[in-house]
PDB file of N, CA and C in Angstrom:
ATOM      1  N   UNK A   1       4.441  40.517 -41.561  1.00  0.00           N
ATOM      2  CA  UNK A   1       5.025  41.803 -41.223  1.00  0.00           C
ATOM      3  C   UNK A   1       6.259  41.556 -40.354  1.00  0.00           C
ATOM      4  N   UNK A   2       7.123  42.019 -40.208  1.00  0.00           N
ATOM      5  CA  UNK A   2       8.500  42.287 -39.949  1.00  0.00           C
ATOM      6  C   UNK A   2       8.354  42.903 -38.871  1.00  0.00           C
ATOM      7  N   UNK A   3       8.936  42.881 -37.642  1.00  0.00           N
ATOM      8  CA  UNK A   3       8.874  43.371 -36.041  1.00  0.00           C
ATOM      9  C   UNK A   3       9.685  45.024 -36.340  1.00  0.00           C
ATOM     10  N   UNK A   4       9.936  45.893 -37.004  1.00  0.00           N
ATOM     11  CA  UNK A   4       9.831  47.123 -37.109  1.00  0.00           C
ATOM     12  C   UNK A   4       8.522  47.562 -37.459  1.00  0.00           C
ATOM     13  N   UNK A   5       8.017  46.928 -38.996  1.00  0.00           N
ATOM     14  CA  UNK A   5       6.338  47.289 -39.351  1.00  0.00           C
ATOM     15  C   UNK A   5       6.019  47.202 -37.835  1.00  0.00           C
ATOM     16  N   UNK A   6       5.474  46.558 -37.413  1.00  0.00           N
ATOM     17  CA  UNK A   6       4.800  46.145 -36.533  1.00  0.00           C
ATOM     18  C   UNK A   6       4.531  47.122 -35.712  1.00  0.00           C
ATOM     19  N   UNK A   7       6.106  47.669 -34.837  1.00  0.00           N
ATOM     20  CA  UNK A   7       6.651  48.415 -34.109  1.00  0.00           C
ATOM     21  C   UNK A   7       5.733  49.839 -34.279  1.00  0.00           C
ATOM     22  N   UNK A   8       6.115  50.095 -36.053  1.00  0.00           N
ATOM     23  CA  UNK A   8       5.761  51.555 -36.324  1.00  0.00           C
ATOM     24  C   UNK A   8       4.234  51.277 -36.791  1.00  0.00           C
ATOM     25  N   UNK A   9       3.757  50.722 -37.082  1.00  0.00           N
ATOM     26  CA  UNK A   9       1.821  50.493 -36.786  1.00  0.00           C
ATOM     27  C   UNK A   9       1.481  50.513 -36.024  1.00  0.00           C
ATOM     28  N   UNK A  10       2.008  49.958 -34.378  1.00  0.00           N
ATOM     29  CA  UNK A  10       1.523  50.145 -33.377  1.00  0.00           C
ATOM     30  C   UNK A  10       1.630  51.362 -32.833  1.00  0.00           C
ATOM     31  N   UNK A  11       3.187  51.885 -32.449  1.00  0.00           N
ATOM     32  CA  UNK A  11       3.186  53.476 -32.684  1.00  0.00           C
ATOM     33  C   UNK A  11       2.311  54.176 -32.879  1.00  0.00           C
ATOM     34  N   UNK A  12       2.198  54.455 -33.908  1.00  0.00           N
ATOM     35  CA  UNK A  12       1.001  55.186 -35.005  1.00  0.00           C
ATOM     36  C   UNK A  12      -0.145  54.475 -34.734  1.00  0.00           C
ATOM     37  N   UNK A  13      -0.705  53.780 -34.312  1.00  0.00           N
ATOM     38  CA  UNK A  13      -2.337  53.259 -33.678  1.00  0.00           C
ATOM     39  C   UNK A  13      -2.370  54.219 -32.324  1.00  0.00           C
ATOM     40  N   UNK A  14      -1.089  53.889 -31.611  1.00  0.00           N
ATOM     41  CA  UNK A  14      -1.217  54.642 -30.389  1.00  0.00           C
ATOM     42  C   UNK A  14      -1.464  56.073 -30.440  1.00  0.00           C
ATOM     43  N   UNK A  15      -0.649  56.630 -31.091  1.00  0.00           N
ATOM     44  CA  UNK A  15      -0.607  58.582 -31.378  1.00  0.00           C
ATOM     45  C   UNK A  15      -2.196  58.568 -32.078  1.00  0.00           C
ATOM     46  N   UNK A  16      -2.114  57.944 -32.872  1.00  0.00           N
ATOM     47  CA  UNK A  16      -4.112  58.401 -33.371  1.00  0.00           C
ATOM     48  C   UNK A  16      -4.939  58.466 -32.367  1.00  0.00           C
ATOM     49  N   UNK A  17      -4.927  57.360 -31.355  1.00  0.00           N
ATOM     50  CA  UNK A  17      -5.685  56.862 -30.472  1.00  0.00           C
ATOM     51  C   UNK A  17      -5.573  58.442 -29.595  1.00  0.00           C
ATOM     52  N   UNK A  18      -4.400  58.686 -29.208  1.00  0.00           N
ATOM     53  CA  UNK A  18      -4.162  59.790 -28.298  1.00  0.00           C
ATOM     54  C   UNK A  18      -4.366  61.331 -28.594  1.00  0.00           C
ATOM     55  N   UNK A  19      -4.387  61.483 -29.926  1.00  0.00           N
ATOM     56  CA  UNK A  19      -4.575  62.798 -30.658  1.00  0.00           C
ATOM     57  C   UNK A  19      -6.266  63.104 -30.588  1.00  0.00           C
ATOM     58  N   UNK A  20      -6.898  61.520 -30.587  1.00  0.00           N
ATOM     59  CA  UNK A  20      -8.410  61.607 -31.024  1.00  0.00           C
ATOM     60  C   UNK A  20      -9.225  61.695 -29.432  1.00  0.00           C
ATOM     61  N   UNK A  21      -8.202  61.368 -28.638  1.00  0.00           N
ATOM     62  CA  UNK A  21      -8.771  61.501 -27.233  1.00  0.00           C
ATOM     63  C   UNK A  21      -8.480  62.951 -26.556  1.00  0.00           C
ATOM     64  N   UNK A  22      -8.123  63.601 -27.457  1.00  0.00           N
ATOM     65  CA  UNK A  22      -7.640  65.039 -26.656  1.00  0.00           C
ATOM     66  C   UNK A  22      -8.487  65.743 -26.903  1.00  0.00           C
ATOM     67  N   UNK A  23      -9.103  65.827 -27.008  1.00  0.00           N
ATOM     68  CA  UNK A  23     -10.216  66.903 -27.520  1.00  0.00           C
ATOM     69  C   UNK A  23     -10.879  67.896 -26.390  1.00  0.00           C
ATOM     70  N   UNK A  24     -11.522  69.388 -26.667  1.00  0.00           N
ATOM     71  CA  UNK A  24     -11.889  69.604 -25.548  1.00  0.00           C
ATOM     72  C   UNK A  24     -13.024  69.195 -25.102  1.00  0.00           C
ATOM     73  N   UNK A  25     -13.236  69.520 -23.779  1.00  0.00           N
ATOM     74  CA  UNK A  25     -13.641  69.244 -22.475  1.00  0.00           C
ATOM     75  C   UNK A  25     -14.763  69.919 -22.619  1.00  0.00           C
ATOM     76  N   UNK A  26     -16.222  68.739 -22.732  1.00  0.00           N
ATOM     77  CA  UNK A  26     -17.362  68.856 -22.979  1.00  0.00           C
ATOM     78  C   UNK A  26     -18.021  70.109 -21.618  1.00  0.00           C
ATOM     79  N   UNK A  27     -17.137  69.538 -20.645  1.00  0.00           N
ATOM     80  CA  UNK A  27     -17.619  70.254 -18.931  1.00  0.00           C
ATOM     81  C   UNK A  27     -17.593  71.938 -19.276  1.00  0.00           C
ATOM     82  N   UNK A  28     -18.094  72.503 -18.618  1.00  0.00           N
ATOM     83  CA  UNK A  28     -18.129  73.944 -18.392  1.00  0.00           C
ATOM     84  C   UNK A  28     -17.067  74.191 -16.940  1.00  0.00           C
ATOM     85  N   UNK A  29     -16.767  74.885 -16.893  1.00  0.00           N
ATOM     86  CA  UNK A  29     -16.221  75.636 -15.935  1.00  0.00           C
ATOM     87  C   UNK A  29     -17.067  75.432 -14.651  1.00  0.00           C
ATOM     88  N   UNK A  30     -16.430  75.102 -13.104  1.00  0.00           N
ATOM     89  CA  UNK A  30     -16.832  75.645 -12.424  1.00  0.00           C
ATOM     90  C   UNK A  30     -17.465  76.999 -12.106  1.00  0.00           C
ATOM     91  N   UNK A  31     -18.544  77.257 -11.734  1.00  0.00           N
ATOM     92  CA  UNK A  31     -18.919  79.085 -11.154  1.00  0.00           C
ATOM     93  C   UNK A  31     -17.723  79.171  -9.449  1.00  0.00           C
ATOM     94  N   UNK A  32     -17.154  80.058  -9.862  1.00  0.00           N
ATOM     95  CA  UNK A  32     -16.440  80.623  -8.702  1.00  0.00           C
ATOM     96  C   UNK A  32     -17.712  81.827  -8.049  1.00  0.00           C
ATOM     97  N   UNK A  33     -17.901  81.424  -6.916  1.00  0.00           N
ATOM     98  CA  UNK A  33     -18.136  82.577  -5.984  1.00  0.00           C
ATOM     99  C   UNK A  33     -17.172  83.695  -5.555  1.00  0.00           C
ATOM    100  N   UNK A  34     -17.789  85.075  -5.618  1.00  0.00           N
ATOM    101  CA  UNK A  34     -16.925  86.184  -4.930  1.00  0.00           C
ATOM    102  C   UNK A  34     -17.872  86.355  -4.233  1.00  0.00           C
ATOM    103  N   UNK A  35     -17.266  86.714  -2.453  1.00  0.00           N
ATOM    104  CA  UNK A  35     -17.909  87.119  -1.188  1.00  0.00           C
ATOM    105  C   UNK A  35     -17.015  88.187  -0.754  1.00  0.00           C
ATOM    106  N   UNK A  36     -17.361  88.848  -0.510  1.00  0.00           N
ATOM    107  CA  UNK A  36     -16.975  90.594   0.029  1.00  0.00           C
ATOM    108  C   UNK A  36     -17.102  91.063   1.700  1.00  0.00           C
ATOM    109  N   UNK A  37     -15.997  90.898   2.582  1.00  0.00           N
ATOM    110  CA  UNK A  37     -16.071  91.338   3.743  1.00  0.00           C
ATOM    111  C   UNK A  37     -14.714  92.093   4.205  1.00  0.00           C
ATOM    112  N   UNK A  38     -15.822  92.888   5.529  1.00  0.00           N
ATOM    113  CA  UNK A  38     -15.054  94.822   5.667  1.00  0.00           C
ATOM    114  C   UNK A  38     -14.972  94.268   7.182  1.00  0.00           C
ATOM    115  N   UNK A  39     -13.708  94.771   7.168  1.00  0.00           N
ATOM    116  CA  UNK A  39     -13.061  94.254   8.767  1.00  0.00           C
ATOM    117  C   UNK A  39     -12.657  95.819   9.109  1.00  0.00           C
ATOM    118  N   UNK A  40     -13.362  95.938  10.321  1.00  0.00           N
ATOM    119  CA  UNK A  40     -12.961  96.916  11.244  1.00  0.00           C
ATOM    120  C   UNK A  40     -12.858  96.998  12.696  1.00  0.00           C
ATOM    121  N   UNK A  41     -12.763  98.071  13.289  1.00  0.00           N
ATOM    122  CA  UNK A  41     -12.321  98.011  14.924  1.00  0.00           C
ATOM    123  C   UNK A  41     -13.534  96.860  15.521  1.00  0.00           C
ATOM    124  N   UNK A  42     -13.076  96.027  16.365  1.00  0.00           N
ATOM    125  CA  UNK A  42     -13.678  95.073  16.672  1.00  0.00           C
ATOM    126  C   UNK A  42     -15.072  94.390  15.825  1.00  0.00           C
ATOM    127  N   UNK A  43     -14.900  94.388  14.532  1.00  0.00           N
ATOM    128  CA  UNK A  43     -16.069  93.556  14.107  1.00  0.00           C
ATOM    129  C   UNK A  43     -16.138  93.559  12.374  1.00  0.00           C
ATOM    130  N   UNK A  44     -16.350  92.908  11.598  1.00  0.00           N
ATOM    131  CA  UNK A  44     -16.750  92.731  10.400  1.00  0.00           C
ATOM    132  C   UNK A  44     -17.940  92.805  10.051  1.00  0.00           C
ATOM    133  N   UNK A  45     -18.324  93.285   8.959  1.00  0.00           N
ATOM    134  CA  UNK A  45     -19.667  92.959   8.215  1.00  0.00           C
ATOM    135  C   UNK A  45     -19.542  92.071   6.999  1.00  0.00           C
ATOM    136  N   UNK A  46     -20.663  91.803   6.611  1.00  0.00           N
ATOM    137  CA  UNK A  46     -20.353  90.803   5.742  1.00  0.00           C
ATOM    138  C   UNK A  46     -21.390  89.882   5.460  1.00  0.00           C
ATOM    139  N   UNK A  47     -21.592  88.807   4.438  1.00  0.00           N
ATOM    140  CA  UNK A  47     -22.815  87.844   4.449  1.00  0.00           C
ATOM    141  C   UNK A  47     -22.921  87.014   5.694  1.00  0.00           C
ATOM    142  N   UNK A  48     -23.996  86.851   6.006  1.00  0.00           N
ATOM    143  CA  UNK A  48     -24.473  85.901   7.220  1.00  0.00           C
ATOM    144  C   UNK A  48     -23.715  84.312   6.297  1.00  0.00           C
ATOM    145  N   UNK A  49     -24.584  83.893   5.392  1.00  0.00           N
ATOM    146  CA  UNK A  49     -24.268  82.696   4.790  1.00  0.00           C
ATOM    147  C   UNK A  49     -23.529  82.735   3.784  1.00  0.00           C
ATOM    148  N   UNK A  50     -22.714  81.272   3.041  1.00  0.00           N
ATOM    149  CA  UNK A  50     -22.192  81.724   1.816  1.00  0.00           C
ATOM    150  C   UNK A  50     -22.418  80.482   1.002  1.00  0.00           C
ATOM    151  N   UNK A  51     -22.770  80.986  -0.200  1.00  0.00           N
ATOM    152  CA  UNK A  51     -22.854  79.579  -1.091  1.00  0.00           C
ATOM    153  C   UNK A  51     -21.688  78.642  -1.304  1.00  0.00           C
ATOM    154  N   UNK A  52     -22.450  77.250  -1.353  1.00  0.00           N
ATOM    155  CA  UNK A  52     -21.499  76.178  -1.274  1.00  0.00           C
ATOM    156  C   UNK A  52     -20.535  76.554  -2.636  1.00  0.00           C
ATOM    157  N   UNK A  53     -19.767  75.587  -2.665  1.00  0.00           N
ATOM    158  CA  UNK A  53     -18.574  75.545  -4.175  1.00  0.00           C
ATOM    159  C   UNK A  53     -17.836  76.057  -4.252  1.00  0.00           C
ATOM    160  N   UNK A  54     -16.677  76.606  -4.844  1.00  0.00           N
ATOM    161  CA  UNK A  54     -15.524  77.221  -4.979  1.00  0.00           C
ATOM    162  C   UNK A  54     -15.846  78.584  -4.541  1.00  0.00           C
ATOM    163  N   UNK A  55     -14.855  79.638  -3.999  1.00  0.00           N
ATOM    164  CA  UNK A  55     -15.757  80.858  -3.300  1.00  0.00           C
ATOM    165  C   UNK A  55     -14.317  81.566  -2.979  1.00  0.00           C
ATOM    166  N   UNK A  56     -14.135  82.713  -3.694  1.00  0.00           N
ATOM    167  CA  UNK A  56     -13.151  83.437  -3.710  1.00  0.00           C
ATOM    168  C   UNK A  56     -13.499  84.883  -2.629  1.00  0.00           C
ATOM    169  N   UNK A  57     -12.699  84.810  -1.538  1.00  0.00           N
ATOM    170  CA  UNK A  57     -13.186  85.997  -0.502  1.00  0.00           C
ATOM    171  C   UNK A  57     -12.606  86.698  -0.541  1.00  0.00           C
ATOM    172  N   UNK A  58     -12.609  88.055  -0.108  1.00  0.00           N
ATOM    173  CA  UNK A  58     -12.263  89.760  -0.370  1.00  0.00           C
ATOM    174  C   UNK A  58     -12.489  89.865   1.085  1.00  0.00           C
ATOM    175  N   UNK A  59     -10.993  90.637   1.647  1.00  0.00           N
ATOM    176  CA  UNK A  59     -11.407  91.117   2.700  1.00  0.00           C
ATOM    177  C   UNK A  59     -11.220  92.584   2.720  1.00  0.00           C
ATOM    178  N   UNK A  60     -11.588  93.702   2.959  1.00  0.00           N
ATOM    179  CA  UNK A  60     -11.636  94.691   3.274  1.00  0.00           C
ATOM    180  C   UNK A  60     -11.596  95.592   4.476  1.00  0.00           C
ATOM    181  N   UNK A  61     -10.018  96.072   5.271  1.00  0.00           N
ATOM    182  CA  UNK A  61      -9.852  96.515   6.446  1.00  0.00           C
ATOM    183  C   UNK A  61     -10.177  98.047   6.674  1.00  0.00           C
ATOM    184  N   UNK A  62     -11.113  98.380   7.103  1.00  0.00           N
ATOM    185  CA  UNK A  62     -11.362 100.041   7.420  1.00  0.00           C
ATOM    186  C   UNK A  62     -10.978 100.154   8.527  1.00  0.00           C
ATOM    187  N   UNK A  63     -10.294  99.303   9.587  1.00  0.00           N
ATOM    188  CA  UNK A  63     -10.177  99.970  11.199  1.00  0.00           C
ATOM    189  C   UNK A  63      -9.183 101.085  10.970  1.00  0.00           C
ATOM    190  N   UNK A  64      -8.962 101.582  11.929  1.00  0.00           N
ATOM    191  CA  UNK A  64      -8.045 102.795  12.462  1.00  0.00           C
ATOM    192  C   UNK A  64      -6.823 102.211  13.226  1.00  0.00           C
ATOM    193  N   UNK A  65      -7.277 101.571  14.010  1.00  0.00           N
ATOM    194  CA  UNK A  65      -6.673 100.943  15.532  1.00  0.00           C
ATOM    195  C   UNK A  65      -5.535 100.148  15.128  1.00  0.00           C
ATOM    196  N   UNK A  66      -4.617 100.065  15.332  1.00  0.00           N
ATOM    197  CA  UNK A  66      -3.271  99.155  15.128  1.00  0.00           C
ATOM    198  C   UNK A  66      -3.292  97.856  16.655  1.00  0.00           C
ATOM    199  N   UNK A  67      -3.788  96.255  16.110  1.00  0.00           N
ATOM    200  CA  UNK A  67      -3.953  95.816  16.705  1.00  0.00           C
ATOM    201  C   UNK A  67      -3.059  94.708  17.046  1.00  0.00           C
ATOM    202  N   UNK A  68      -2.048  94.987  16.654  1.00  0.00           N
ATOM    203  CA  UNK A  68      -0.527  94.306  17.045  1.00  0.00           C
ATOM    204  C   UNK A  68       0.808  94.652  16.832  1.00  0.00           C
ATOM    205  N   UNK A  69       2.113  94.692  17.005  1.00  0.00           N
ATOM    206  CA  UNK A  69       3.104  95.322  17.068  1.00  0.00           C
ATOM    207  C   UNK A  69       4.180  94.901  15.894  1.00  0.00           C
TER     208      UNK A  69
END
């Protein structure tokens, strides 16, 4: 074989190799957590604890009081 063959077989070994490795992704998705907390005049409510792992929080302001300028 001639150092172009060569060139373009190897090429083309490589792109197969790479087309056949793309495939999707056996994994599932992380679970995202949503946690929900209400902020008001001096105090929040809200969960005591929160589950470990990714955890998307919501805050929610009901005060009245304007507590900075």
């Amino acid at each position: 074989m001639d150092e172009k063959a060569t060139i373009l077989v190897s090429s083309l070994s490589t792109l197969v190799f790479l087309i056949a490795t793309c495939g999707s992704d056996p994994t599932p998705a992380p679970q995202i957590n949503r946690v929900s907390f209400t902020a008001m005049d001096y105090g929040f409510r809200g969960l005591q604890f929160i589950p470990s792992g990714m955890t998307e929080m919501v805050m929610t302001n009901t005060g009245r009081e304007l507590h900075h300028q």
